[in-house]
Protein backbone atom coordinates (compact mmCIF):
# COMPACT_ATOMS: atom_id res chain seq x y z
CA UNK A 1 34.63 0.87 -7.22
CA UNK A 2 31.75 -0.92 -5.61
CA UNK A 3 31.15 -0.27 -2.01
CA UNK A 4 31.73 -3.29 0.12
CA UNK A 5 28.58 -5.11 0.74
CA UNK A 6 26.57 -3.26 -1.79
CA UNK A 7 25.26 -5.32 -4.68
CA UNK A 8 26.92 -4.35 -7.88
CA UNK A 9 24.81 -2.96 -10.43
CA UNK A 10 24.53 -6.14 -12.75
CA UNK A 11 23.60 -8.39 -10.00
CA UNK A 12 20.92 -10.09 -10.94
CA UNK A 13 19.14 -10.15 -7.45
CA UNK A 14 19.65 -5.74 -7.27
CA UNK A 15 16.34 -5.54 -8.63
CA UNK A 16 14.63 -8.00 -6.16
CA UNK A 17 16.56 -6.68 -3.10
CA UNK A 18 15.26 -2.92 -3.94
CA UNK A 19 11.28 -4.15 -4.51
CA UNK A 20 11.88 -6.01 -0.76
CA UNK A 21 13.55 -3.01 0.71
CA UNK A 22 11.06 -0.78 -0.62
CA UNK A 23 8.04 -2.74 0.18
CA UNK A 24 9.33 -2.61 3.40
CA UNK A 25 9.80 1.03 3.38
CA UNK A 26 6.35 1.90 2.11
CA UNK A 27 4.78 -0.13 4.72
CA UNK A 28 6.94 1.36 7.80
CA UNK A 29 6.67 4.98 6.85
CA UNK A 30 4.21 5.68 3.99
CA UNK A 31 4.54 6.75 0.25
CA UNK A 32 6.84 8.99 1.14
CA UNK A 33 9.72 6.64 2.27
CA UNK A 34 13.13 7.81 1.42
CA UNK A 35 14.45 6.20 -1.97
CA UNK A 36 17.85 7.11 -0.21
CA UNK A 37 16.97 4.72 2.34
CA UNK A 38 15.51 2.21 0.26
CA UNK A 39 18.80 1.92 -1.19
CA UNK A 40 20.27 1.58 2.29
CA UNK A 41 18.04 -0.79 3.33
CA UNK A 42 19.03 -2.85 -0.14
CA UNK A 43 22.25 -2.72 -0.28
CA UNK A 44 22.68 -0.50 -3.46
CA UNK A 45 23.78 2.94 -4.12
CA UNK A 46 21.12 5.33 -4.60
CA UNK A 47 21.79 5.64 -8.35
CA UNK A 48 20.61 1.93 -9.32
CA UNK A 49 17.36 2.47 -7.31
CA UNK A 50 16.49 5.28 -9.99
CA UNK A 51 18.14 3.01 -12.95
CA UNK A 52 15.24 0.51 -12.54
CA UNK A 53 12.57 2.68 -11.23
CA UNK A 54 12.93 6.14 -12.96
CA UNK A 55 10.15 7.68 -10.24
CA UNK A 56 8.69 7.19 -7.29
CA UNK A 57 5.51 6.05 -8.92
CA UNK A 58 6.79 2.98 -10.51
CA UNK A 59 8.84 1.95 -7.27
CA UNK A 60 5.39 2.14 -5.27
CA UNK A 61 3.44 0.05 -8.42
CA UNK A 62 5.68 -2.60 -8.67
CA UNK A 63 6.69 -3.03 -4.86
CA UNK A 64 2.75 -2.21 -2.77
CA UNK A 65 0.35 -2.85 -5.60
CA UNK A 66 1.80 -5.32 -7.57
CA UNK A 67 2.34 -7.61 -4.91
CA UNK A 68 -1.63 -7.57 -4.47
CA UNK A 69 -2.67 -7.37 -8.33
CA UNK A 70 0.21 -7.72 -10.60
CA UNK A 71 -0.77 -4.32 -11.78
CA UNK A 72 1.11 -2.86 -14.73
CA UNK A 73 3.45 0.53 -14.39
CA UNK A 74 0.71 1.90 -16.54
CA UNK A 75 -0.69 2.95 -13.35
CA UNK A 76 1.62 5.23 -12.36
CA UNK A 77 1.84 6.73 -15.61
CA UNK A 78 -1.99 7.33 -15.75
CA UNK A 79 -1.27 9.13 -12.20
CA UNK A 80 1.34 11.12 -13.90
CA UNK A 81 -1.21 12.74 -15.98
CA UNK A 82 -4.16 13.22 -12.94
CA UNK A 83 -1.43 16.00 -11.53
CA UNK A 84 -1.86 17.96 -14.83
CA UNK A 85 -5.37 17.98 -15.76
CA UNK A 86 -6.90 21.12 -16.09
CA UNK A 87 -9.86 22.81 -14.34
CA UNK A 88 -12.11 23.07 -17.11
CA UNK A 89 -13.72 19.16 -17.11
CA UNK A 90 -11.56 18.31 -14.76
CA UNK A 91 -14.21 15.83 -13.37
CA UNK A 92 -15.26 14.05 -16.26
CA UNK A 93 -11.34 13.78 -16.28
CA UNK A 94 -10.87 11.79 -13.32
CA UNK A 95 -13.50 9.60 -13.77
CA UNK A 96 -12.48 9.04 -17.48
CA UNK A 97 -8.81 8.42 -16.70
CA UNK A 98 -10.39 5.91 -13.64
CA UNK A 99 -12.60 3.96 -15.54
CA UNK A 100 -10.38 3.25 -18.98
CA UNK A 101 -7.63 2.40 -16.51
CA UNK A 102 -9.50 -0.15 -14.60
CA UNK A 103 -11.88 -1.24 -17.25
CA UNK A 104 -8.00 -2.28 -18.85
CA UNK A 105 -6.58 -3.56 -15.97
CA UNK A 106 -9.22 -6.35 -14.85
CA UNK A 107 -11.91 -5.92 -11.92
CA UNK A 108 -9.78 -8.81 -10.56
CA UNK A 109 -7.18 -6.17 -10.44
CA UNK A 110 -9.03 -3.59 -8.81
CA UNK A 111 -10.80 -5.31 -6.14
CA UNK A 112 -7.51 -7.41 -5.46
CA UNK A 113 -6.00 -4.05 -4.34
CA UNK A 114 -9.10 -2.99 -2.62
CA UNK A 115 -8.94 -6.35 -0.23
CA UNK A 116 -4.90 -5.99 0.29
CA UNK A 117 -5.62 -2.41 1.32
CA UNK A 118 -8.67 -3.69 3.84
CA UNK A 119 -7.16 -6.39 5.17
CA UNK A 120 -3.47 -5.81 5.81
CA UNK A 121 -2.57 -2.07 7.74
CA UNK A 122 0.81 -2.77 5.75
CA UNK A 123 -0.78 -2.26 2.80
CA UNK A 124 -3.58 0.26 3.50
CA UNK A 125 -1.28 3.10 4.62
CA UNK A 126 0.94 3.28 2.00
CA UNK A 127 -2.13 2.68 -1.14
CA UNK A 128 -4.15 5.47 1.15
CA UNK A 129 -1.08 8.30 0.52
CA UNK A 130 -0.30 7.06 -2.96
CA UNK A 131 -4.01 7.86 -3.87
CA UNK A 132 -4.77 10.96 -1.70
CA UNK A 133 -1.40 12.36 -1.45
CA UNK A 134 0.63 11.42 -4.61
CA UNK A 135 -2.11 11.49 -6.98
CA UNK A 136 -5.05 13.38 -6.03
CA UNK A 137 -3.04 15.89 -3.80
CA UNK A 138 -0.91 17.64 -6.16
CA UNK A 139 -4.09 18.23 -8.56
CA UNK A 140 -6.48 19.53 -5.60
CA UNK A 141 -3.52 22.00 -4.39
CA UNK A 142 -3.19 23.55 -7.70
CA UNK A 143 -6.86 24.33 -8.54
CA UNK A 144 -8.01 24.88 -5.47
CA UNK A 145 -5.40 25.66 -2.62
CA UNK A 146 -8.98 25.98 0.15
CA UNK A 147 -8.71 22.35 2.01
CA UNK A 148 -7.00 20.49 -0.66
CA UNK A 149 -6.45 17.70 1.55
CA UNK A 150 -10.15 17.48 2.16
CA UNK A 151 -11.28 17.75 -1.29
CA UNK A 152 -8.35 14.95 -2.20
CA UNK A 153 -10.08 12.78 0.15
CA UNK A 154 -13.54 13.48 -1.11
CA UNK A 155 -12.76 12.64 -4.55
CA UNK A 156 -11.34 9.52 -3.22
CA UNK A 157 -14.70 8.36 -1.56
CA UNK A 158 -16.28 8.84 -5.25
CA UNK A 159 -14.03 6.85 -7.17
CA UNK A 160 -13.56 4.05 -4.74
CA UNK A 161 -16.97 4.07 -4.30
CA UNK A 162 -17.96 3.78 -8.22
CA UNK A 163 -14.82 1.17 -8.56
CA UNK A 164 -16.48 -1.39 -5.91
CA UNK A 165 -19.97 -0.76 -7.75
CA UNK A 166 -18.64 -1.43 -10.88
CA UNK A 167 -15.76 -3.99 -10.24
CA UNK A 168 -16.81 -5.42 -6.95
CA UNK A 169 -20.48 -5.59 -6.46
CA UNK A 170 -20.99 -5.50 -10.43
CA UNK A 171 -24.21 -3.00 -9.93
CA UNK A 172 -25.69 -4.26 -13.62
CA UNK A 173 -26.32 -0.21 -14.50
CA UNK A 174 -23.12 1.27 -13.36
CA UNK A 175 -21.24 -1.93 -15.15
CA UNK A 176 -23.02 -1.64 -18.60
CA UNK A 177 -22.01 2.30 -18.90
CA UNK A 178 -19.22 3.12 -20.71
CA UNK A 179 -16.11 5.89 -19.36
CA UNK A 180 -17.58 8.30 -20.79
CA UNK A 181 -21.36 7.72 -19.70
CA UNK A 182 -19.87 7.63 -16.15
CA UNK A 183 -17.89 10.55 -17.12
CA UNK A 184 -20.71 12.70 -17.81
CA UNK A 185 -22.76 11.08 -14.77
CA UNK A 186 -20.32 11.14 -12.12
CA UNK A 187 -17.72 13.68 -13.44
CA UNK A 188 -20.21 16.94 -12.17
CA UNK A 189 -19.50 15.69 -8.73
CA UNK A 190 -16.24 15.25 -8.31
CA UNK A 191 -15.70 18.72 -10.04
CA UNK A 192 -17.48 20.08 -7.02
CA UNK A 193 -15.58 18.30 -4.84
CA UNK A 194 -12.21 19.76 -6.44
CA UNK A 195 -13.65 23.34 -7.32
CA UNK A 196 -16.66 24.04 -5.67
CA UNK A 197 -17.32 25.76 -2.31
CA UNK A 198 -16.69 23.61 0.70
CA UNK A 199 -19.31 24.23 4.16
């Protein structure tokens, strides 16, 4: 039986009622808001959040960034696979996986989540430990457990910082390269960044 007051799992709002509670959720206490409470907060038992959003990555697409870029769930499967790359390359990686993601996505896309994250402390928070945390964290803990907070938030800087050249300010150079050109041009730094020694 359906508890009372919880939406049943064919209602047709469910769906909107858990992107609302989550957005919510996000904003209030980070990435790492409780999908338990998400479901409280919806009115839904805990088992339908996980029926329409099988992780936590597509919850956070569709609820934080979506709302600012209608960007696809292919971005949280493209994060799936920054948490397993290995060492070797592991640069040239990141700013592969980057690139081909945004380059498919739209620069509209890109710098639509960059202004949401600037202008709205709702919004920034949440993006900020989805990127560093959820992403970027898992893969600087595993190859290099020395500051992997820091070095999370250092390849960060590099990425954002070749997105808004290459989406945003449309730097003619940086735009006409290819992934890989920016792969092999960028990649060497960020691989410090993740492996190298840190002052």
């Amino acid at each position: 039986m359906t508890p009372r007051g919880r939406r049943p799992a064919g209602s047709p709002d469910a769906r909107a009622a858990i992107l609302v509670a989550a957005r919510a959720a996000f904003a209030r206490e980070g990435y790492r808001a409780s999908l338990r409470g998400v479901a409280r907060d919806a009115g839904v038992d805990p088992a339908l959040v996980h029926h329409y959003f099988p992780d936590r990555e597509q919850l956070f697409v569709e609820a934080v960034i979506s709302t600012a870029a209608g960007a696809p769930v292919a971005l949280a499967q493209r994060a799936a696979l920054v948490r397993t790359l290995p060492a070797q390359g592991v640069g040239a990686a990141l700013v592969r996986l980057f690139v081909s993601l945004w380059d498919e996505m739209g620069a509209d896309r890109f710098m639509a989540v960059v202004r949401a994250a600037l202008e709205n402390e709702l919004i920034i928070n949440p993006v900020r430990d989805f990127v560093v945390t959820a992403v970027l964290g898992p893969l600087t803990r595993r190859l290099s457990p020395d500051r992997p907070a820091l070095r999370a938030q250092l390849v960060a800087t590099q990425l954002i910082g070749l997105g808004i050249a290459r989406w945003g300010a449309r730097m003619g150079e940086i735009a006409a390269l290819d992934a890989e050109g920016l792969a092999a041009l960028v990649g060497p730094s960020i691989e410090r960044y993740v492996l190298g020694d840190l002052p």
